[in-house]
C-alpha atoms as a PDB file:
ATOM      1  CA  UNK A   1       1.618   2.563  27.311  1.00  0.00           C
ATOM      2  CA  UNK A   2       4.914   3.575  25.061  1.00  0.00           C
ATOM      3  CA  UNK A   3       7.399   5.632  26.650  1.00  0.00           C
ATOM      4  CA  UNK A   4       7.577   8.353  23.976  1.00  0.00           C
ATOM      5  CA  UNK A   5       9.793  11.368  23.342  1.00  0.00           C
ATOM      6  CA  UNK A   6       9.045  14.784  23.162  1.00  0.00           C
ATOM      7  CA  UNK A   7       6.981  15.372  19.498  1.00  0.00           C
ATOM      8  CA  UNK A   8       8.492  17.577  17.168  1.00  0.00           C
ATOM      9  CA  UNK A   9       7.178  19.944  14.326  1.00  0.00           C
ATOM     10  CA  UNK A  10       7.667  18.416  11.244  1.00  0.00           C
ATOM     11  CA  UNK A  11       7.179  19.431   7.831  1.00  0.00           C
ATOM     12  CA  UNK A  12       8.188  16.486   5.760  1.00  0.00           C
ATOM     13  CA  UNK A  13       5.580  13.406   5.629  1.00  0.00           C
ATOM     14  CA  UNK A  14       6.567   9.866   4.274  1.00  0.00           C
ATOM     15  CA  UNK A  15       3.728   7.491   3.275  1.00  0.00           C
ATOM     16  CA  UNK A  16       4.253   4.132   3.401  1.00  0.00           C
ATOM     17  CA  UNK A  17       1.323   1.706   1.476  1.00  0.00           C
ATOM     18  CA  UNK A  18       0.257  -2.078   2.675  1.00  0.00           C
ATOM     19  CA  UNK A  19       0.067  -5.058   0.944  1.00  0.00           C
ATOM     20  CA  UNK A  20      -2.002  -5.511  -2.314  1.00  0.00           C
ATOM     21  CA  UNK A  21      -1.816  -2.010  -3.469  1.00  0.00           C
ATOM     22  CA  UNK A  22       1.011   0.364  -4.070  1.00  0.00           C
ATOM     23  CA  UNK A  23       1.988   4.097  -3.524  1.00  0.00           C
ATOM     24  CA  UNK A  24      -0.398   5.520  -5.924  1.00  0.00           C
ATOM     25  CA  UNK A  25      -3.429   5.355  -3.582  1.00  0.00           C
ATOM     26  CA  UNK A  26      -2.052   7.972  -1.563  1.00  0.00           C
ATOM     27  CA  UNK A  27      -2.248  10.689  -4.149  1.00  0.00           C
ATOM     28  CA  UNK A  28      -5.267  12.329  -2.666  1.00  0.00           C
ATOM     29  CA  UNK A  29      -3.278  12.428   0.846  1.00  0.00           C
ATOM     30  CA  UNK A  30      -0.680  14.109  -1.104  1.00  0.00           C
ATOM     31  CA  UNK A  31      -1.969  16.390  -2.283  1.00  0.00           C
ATOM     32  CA  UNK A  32      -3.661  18.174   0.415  1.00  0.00           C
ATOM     33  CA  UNK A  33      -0.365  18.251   2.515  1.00  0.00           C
ATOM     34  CA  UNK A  34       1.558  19.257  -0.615  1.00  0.00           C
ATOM     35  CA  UNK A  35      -1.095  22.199  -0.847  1.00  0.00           C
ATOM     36  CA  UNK A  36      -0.012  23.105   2.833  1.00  0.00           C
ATOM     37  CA  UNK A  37       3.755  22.945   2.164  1.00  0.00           C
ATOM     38  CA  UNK A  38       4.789  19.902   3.166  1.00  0.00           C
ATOM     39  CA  UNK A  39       7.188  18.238   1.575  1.00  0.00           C
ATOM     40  CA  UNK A  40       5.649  15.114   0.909  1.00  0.00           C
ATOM     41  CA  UNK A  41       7.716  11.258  -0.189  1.00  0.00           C
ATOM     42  CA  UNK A  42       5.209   8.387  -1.599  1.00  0.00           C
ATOM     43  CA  UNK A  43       7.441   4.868  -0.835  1.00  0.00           C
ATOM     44  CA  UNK A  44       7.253   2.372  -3.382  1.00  0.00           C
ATOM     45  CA  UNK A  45       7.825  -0.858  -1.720  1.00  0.00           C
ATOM     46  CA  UNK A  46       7.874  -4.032  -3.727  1.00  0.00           C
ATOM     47  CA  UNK A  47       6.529  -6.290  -0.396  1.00  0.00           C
ATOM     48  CA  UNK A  48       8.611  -8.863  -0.831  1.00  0.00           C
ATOM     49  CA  UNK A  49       9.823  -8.974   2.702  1.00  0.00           C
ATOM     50  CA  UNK A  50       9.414  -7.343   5.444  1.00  0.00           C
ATOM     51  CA  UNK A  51      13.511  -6.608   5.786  1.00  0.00           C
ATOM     52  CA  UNK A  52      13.632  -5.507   2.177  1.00  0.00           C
ATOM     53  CA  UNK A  53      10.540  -3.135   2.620  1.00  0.00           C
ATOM     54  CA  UNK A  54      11.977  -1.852   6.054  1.00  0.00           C
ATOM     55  CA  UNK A  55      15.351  -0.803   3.981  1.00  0.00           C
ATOM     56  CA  UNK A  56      13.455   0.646   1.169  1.00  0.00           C
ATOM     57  CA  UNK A  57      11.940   3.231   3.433  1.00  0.00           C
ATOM     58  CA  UNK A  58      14.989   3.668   5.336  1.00  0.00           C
ATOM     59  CA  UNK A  59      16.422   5.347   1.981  1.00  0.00           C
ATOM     60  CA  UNK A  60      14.103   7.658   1.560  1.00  0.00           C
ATOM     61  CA  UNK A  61      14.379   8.622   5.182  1.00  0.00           C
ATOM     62  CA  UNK A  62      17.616   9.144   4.258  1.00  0.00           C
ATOM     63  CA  UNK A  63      16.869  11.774   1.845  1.00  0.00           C
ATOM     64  CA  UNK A  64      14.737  14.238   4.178  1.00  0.00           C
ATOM     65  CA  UNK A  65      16.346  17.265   5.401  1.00  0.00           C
ATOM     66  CA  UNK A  66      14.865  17.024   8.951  1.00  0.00           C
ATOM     67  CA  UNK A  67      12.274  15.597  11.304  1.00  0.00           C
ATOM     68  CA  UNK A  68       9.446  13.674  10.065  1.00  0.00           C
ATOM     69  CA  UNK A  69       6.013  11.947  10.176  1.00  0.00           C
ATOM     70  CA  UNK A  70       6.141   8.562   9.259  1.00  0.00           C
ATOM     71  CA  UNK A  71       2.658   7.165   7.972  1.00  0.00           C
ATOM     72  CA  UNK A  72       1.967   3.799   7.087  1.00  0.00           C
ATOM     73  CA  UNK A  73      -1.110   1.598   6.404  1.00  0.00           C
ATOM     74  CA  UNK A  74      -2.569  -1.586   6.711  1.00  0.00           C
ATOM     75  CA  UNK A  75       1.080  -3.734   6.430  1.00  0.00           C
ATOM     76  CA  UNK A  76       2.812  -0.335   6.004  1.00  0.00           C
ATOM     77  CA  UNK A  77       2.462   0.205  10.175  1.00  0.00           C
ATOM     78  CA  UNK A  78       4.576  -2.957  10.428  1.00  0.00           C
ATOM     79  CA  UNK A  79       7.137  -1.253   8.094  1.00  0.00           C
ATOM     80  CA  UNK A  80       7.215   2.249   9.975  1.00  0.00           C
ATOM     81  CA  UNK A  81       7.246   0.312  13.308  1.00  0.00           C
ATOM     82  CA  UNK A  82      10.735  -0.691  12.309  1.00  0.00           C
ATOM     83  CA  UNK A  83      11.996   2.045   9.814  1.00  0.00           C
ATOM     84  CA  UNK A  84      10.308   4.557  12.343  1.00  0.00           C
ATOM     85  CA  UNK A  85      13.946   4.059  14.655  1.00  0.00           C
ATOM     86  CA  UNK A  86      15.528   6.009  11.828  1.00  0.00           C
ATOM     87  CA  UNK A  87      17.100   9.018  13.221  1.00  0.00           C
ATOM     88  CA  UNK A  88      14.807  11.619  10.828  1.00  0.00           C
ATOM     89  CA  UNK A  89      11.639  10.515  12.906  1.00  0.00           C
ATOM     90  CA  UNK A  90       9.811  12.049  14.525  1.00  0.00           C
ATOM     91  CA  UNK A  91       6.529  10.511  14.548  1.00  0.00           C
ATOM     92  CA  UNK A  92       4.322   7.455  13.242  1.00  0.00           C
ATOM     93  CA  UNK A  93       0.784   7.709  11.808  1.00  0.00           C
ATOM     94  CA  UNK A  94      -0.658   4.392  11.677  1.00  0.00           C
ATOM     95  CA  UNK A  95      -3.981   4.273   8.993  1.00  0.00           C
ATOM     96  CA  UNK A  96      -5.909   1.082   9.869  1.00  0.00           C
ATOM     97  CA  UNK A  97      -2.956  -0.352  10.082  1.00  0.00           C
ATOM     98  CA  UNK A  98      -0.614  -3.163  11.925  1.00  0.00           C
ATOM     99  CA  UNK A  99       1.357  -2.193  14.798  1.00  0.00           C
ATOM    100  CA  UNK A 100       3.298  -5.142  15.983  1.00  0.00           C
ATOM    101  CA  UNK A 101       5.138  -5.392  19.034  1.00  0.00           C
ATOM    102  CA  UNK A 102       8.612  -7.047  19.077  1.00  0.00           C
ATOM    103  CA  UNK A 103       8.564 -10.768  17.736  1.00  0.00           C
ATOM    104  CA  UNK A 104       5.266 -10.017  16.149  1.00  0.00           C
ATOM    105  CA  UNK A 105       4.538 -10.193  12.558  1.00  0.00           C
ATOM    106  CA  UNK A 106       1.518  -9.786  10.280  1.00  0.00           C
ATOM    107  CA  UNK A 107       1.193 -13.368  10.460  1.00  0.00           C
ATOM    108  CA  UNK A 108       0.982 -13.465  14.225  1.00  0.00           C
ATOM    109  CA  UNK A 109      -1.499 -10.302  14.653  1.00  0.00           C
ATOM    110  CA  UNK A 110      -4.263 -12.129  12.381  1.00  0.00           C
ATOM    111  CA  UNK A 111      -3.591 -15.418  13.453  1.00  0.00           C
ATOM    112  CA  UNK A 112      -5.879 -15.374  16.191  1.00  0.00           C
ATOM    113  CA  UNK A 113      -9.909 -13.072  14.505  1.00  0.00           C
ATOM    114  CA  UNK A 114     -12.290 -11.797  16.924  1.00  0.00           C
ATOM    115  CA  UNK A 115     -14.841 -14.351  17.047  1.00  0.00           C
ATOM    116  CA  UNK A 116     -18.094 -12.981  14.122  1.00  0.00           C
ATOM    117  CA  UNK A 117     -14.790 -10.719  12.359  1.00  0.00           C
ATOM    118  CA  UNK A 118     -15.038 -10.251   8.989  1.00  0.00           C
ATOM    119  CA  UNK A 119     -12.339 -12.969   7.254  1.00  0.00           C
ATOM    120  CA  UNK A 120     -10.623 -11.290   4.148  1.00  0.00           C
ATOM    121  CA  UNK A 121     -10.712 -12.893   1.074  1.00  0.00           C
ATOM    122  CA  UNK A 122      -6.991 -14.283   0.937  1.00  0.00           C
ATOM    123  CA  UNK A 123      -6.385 -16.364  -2.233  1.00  0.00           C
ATOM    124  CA  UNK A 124      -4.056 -19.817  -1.329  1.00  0.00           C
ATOM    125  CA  UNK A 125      -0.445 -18.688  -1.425  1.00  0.00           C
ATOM    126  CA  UNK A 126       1.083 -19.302  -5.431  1.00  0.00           C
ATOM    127  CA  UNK A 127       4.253 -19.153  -5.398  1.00  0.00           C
ATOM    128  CA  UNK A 128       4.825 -17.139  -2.611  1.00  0.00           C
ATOM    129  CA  UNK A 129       2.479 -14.692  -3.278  1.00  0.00           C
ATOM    130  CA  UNK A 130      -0.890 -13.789  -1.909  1.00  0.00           C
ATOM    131  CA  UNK A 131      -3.382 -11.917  -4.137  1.00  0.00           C
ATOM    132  CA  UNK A 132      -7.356 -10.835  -3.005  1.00  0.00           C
ATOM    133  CA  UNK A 133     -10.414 -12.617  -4.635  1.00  0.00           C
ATOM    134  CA  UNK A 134     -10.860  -9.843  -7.247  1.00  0.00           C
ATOM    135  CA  UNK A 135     -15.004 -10.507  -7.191  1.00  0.00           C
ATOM    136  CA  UNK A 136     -14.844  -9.605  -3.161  1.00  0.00           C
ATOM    137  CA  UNK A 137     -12.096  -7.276  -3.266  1.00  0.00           C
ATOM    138  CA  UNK A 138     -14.355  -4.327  -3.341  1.00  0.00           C
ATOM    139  CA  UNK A 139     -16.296  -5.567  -0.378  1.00  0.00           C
ATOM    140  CA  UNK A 140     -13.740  -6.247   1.999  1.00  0.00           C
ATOM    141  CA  UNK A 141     -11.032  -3.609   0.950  1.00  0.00           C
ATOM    142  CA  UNK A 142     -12.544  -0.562  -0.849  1.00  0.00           C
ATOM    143  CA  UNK A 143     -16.632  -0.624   0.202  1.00  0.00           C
ATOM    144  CA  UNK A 144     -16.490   3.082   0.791  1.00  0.00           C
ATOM    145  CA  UNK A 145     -14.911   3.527  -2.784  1.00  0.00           C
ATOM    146  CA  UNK A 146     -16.854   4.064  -6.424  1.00  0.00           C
ATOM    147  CA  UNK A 147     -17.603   0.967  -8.108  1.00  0.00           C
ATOM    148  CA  UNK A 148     -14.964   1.557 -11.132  1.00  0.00           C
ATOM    149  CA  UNK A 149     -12.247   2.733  -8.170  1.00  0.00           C
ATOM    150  CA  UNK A 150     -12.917   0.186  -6.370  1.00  0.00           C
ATOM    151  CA  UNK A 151     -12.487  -2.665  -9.630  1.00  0.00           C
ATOM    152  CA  UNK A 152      -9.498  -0.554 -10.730  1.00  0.00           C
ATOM    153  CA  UNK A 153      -7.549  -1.763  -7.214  1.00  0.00           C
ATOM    154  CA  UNK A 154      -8.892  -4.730  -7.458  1.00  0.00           C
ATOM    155  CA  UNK A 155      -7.464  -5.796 -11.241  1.00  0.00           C
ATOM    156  CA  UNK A 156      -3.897  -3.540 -10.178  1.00  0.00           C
ATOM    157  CA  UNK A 157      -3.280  -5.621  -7.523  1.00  0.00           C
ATOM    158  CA  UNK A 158       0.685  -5.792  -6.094  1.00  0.00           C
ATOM    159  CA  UNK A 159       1.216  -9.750  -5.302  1.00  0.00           C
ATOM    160  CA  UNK A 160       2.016  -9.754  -1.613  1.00  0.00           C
ATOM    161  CA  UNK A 161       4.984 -11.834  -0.744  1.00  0.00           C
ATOM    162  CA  UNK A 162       4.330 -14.644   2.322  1.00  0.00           C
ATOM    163  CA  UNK A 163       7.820 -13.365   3.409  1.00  0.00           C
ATOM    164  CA  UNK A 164       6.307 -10.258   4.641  1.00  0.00           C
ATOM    165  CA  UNK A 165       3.672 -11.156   6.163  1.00  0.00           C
ATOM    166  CA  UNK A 166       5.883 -13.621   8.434  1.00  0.00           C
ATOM    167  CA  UNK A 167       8.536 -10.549   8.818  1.00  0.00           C
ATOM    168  CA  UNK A 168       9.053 -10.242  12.465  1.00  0.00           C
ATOM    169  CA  UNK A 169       9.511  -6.733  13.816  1.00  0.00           C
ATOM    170  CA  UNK A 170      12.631  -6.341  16.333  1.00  0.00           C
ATOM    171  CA  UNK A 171      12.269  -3.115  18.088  1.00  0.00           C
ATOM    172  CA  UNK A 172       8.583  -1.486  17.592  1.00  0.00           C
ATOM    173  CA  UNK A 173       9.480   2.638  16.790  1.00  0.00           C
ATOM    174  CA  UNK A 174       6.403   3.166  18.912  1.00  0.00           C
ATOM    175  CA  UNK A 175       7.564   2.356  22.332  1.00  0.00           C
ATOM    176  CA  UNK A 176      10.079   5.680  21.386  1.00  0.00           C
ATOM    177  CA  UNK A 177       8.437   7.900  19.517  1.00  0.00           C
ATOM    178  CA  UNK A 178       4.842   9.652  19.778  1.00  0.00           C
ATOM    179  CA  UNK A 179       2.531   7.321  17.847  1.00  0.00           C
ATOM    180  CA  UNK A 180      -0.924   8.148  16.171  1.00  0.00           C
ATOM    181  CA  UNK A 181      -3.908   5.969  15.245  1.00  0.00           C
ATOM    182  CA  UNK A 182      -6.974   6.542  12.992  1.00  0.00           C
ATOM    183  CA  UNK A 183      -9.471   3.375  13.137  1.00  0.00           C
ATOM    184  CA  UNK A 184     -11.579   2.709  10.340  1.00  0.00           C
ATOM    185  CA  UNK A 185     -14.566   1.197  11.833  1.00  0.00           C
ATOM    186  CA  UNK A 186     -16.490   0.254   8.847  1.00  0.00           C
ATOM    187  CA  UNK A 187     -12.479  -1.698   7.970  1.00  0.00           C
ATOM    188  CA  UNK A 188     -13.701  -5.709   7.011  1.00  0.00           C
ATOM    189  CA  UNK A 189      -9.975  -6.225   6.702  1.00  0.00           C
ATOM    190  CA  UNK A 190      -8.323  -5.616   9.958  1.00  0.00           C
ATOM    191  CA  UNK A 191     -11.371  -5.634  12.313  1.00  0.00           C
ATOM    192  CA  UNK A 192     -11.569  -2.371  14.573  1.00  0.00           C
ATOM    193  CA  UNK A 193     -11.492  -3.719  17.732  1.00  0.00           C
ATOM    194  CA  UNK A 194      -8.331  -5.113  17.048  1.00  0.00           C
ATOM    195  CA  UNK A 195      -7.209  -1.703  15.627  1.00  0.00           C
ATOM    196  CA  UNK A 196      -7.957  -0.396  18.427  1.00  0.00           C
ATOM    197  CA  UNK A 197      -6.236  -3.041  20.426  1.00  0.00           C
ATOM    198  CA  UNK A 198      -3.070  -2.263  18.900  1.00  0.00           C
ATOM    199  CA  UNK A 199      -3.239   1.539  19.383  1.00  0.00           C
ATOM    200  CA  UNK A 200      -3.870   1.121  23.129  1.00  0.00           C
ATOM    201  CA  UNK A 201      -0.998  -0.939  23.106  1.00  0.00           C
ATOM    202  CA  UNK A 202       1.144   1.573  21.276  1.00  0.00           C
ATOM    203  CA  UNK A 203      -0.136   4.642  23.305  1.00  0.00           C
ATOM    204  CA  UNK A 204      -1.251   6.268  20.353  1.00  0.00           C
ATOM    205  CA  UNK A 205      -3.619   9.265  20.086  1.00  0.00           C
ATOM    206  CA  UNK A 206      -6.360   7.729  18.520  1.00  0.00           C
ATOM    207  CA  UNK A 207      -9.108   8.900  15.979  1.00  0.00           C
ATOM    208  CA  UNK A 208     -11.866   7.054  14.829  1.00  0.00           C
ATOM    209  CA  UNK A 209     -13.713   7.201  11.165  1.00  0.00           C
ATOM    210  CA  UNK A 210     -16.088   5.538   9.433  1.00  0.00           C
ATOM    211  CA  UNK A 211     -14.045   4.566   6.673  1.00  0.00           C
ATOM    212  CA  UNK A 212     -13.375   1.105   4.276  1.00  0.00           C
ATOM    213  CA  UNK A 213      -9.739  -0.237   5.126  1.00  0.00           C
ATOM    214  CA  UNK A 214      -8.856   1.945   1.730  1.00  0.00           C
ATOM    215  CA  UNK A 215     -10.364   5.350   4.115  1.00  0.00           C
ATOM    216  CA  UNK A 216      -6.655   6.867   2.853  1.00  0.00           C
ATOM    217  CA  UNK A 217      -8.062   6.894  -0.728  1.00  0.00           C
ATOM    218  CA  UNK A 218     -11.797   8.145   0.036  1.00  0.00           C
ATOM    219  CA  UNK A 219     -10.997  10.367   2.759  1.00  0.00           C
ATOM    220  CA  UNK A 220      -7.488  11.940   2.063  1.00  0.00           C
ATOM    221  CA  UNK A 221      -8.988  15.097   3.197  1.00  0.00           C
ATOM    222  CA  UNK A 222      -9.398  13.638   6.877  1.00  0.00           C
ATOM    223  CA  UNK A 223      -6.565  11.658   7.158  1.00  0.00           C
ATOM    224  CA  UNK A 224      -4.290  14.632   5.804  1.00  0.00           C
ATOM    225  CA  UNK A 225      -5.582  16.402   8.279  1.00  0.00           C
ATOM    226  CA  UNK A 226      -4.983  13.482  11.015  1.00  0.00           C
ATOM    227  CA  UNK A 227      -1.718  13.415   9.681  1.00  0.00           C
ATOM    228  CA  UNK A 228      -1.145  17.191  10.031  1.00  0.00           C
ATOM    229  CA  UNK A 229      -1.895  17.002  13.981  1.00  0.00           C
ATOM    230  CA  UNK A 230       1.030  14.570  14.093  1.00  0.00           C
ATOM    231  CA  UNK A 231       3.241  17.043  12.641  1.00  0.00           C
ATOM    232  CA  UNK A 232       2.455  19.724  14.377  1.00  0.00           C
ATOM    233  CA  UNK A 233       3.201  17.665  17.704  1.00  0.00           C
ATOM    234  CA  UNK A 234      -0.362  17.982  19.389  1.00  0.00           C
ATOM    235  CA  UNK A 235      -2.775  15.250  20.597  1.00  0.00           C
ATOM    236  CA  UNK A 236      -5.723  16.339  20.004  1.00  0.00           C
END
């Protein structure tokens, strides 16, 4: 259990994307909290490394006038687990996401499937960069999406660098600040259980949807509104 400190009302909201995709996926998020008056920053990071994705959201913590909710899915949690120590948060929403403790990495939390889990359809590295079989891309990623979304992520893919994927977090933001958790338990990309693992670990108030590991895209409704309780400072 994280020793957390006291949650704060926020009104600005920072999403953070994973690997494979980029900000744009979040527009449905942002808009619903935008229609509530939050003041609302999409992160564009080029996941290169972990270091280099950690300062990119760092600036635009920078540039928020007060405290915040930091959001971040599927590799964006191990992003916000380090950027989350900046000084403007005041909360993390993880969204089927990574939460690594310190030492830990991407690389280290899938090393080691639940035995039947659902194995995501990694390409070999080339040249340092990872990509997703486009023919099972909608499966594993996006099976809660339409077709044509679904195909549209799946040919706009962002190469994912190896470097973050081995980026080792040094001081996990959740063991100080009130952390959150929605599980996607239809996710055939980071298995639930281990979701749910991780949030346990983190002493997160957890949520649990049925949801694709893209549930930010076809629910933004849900997790705006999962994303509101964090603001607000509640647990429930």
């Amino acid at each position: 259990m994280s020793t957390t400190q006291e949650a704060t009302t926020a009104r600005n909201v920072v999403l953070v994307h994973g690997g494979f995709v980029d900000g744009s996926g979040w527009r449905g998020v942002y808009d619903a909290l935008r229609a509530d008056g939050y003041h609302v920053s999409v992160v564009q990071n080029p996941t290169l490394s972990l270091e280099g994705d950690v300062a990119t959201t760092k600036r635009v913590l920078d540039a928020q006038d007060g405290p915040t909710v930091l959001v971040g899915h599927s590799y964006g949690g191990a992003v916000i687990s380090e950027a989350g120590n900046h000084e403007n948060v005041s909360a993390l929403v993880y969204i089927a996401a990574f939460a690594p403790d310190k030492g830990e990495s991407v690389n280290t939390l899938i090393a080691d499937p639940p035995p039947g889990a659902p194995v995501p359809p990694i390409l070999p590295p080339v040249d340092g960069f990872l990509f997703l079989d486009r023919e099972k891309f909608a499966a594993s990623f996006a099976g809660d999406l339409p077709a044509d979304d679904a195909q549209f992520l799946a040919d706009s893919q962002v190469p994912w660098g190896v470097d973050a994927l081995a980026g080792a977090v040094t001081e996990p933001a959740w063991q100080t600040r009130p952390s959150y958790y929605l599980v996607a338990t239809d996710d055939h990309m980071i298995p639930p259980p281990a979701q749910r693992l991780m949030a346990e670990r983190a002493g997160a108030t957890v949520t649990e949807t049925g949801g694709s590991h893209a549930v930010y895209v076809s629910k933004p409704a849900e997790v705006a509104a999962f994303i509101r309780t964090a603001a607000s400072g509640t647990t429930a």
